[in-house]
C-alpha atoms as a PDB file:
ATOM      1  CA  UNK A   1      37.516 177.761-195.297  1.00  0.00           C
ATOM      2  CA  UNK A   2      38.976 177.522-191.863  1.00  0.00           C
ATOM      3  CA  UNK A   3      41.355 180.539-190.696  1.00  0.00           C
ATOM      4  CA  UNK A   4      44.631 178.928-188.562  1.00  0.00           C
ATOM      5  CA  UNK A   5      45.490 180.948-185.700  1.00  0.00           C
ATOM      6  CA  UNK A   6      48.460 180.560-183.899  1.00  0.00           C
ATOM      7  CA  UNK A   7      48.917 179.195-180.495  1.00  0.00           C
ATOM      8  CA  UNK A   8      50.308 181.283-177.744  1.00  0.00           C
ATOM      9  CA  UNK A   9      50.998 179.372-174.479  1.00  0.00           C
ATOM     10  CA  UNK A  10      50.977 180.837-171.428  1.00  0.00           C
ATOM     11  CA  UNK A  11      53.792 179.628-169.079  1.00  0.00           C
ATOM     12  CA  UNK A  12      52.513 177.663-166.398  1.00  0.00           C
ATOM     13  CA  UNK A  13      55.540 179.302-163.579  1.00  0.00           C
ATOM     14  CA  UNK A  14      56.088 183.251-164.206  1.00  0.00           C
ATOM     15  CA  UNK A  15      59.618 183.748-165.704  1.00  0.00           C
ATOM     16  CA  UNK A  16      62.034 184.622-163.867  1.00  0.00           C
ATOM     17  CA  UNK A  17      61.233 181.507-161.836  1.00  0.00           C
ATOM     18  CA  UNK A  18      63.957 180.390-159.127  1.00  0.00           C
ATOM     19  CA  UNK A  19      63.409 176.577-157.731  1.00  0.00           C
ATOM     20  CA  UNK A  20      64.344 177.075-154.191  1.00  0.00           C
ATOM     21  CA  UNK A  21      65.656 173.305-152.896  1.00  0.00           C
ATOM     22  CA  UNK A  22      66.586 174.749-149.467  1.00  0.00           C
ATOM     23  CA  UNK A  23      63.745 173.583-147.375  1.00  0.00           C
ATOM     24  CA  UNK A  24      65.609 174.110-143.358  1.00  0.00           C
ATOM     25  CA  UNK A  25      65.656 177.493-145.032  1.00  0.00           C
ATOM     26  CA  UNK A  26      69.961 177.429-145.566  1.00  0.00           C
ATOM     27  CA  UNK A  27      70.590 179.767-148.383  1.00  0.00           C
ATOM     28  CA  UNK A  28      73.317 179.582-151.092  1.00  0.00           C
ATOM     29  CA  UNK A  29      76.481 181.018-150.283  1.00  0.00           C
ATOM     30  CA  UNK A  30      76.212 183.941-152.909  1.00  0.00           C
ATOM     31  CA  UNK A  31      79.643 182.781-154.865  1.00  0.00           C
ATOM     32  CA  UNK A  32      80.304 183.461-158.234  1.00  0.00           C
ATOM     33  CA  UNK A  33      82.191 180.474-158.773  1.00  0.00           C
ATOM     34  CA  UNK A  34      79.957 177.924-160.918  1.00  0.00           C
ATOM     35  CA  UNK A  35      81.563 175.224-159.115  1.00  0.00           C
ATOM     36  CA  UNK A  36      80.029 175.743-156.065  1.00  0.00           C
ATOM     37  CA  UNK A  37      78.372 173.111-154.822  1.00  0.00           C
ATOM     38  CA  UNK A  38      74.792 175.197-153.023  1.00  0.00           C
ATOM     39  CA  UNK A  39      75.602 174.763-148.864  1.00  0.00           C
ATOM     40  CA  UNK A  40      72.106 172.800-148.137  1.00  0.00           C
ATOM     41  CA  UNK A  41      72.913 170.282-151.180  1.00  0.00           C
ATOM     42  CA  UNK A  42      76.572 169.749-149.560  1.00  0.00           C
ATOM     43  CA  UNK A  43      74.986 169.119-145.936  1.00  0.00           C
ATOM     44  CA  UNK A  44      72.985 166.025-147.449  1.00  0.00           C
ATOM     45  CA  UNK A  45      76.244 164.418-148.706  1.00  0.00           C
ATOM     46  CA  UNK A  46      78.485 161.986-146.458  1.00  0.00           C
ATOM     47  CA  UNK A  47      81.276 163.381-145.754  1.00  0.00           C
ATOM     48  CA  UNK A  48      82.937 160.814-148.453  1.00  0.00           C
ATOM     49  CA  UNK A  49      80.893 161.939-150.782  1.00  0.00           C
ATOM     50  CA  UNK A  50      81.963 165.553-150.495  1.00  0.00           C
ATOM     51  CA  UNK A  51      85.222 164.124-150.497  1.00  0.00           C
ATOM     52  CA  UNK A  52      85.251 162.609-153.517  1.00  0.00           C
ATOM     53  CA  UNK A  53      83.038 165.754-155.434  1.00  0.00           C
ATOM     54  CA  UNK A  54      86.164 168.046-154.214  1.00  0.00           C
ATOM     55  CA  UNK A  55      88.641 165.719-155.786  1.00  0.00           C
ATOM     56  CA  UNK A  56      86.671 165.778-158.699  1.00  0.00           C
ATOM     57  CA  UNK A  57      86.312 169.524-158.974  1.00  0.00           C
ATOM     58  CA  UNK A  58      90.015 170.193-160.804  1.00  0.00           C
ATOM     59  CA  UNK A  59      88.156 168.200-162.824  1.00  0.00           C
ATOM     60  CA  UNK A  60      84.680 168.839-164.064  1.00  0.00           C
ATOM     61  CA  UNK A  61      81.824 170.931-162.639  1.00  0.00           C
ATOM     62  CA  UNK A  62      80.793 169.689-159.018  1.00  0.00           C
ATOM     63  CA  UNK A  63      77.086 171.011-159.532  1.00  0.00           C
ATOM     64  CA  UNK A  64      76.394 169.598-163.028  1.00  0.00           C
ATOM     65  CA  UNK A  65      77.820 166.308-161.943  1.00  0.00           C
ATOM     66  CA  UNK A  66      75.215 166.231-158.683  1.00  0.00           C
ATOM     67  CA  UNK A  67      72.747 167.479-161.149  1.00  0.00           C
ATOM     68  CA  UNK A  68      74.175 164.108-163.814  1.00  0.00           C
ATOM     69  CA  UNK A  69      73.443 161.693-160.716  1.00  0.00           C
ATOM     70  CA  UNK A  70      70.319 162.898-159.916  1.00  0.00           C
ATOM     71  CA  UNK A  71      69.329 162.601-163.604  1.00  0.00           C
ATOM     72  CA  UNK A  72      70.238 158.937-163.633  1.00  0.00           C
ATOM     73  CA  UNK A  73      68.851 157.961-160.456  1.00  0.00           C
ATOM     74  CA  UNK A  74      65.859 159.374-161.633  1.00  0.00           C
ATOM     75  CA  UNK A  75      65.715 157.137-164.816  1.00  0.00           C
ATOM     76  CA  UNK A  76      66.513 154.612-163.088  1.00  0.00           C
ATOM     77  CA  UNK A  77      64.419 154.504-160.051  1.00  0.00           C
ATOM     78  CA  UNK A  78      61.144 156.419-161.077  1.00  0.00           C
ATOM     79  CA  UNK A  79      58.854 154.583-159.281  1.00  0.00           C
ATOM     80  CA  UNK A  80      60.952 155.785-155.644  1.00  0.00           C
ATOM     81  CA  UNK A  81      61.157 159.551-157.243  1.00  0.00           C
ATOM     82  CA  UNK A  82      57.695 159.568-158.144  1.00  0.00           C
ATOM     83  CA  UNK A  83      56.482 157.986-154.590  1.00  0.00           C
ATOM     84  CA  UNK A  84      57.970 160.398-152.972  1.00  0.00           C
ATOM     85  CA  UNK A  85      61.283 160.193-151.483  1.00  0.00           C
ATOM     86  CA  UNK A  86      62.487 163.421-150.377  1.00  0.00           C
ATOM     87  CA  UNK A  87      65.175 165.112-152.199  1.00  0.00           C
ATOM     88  CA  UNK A  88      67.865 165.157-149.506  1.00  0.00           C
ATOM     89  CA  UNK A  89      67.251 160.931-149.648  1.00  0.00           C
ATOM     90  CA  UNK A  90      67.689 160.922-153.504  1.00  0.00           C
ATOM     91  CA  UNK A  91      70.549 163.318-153.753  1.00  0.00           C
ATOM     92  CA  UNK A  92      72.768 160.821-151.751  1.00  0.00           C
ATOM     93  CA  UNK A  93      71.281 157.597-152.924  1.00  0.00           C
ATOM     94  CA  UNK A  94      71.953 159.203-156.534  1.00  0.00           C
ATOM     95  CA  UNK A  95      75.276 160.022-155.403  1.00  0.00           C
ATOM     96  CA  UNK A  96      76.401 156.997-154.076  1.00  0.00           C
ATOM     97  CA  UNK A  97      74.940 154.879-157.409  1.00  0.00           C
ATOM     98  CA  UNK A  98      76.589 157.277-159.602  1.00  0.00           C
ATOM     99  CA  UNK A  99      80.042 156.786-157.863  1.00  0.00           C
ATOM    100  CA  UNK A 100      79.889 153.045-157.560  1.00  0.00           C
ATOM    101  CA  UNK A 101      78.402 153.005-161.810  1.00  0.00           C
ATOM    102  CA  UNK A 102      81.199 155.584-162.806  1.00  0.00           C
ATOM    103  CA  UNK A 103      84.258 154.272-160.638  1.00  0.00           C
ATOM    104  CA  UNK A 104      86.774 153.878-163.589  1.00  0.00           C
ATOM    105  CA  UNK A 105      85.738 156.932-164.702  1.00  0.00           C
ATOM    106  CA  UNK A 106      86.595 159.400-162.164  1.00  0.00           C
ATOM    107  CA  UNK A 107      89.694 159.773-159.330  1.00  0.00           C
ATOM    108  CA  UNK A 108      88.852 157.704-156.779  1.00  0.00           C
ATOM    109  CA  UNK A 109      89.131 158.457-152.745  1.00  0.00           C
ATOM    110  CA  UNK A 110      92.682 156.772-151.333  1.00  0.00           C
END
């Protein structure tokens, strides 16, 4: 008769584990306020784009809408995420796709 043991897996990353996306080495503002969008992440944008996340902010969360564009973009372009574009590229490429896709959904710029 065979004895099951259970499995214990060992996390790959320790926990707590912070991803740190702020490679020129800007750090977040320290806000409380969820709706912060992090400084480096709002230095990629155009300045339309940040436009156009502020008027959405009354709205809906600024950071888990970048976080909703980047998710798409990635689904939809993995062979450019997975070749290596560099995350300040795909946050505004995402960006831009996800406004143009979601137009009639959101406020739009005058």
């Amino acid at each position: 008769m065979v004895q099951e043991r259970e499995a214990t897996f060992v996390p790959a990353v320790p926990r707590p584990f912070q991803l740190n996306m702020n490679p020129d080495g800007l750090t977040s503002n320290g806000s409380d306020d969820p709706n912060q969008v992090d400084p480096w992440v709002q230095a990629q944008l155009s300045n339309d784009q940040v436009r156009w996340l502020k008027m959405q902010g009354g709205a809906v969360n600024q950071p888990e809408l970048l976080k909703n564009a980047l998710a798409e973009w990635v689904v939809r372009h993995p062979e450019d995420w997975f070749r290596g574009t560099r995350l300040s590229d795909a946050i505004r490429s995402s960006l831009t796709e996800f406004i143009d896709r979601h137009k009639d959904e959101f406020l739009a710029l005058d």
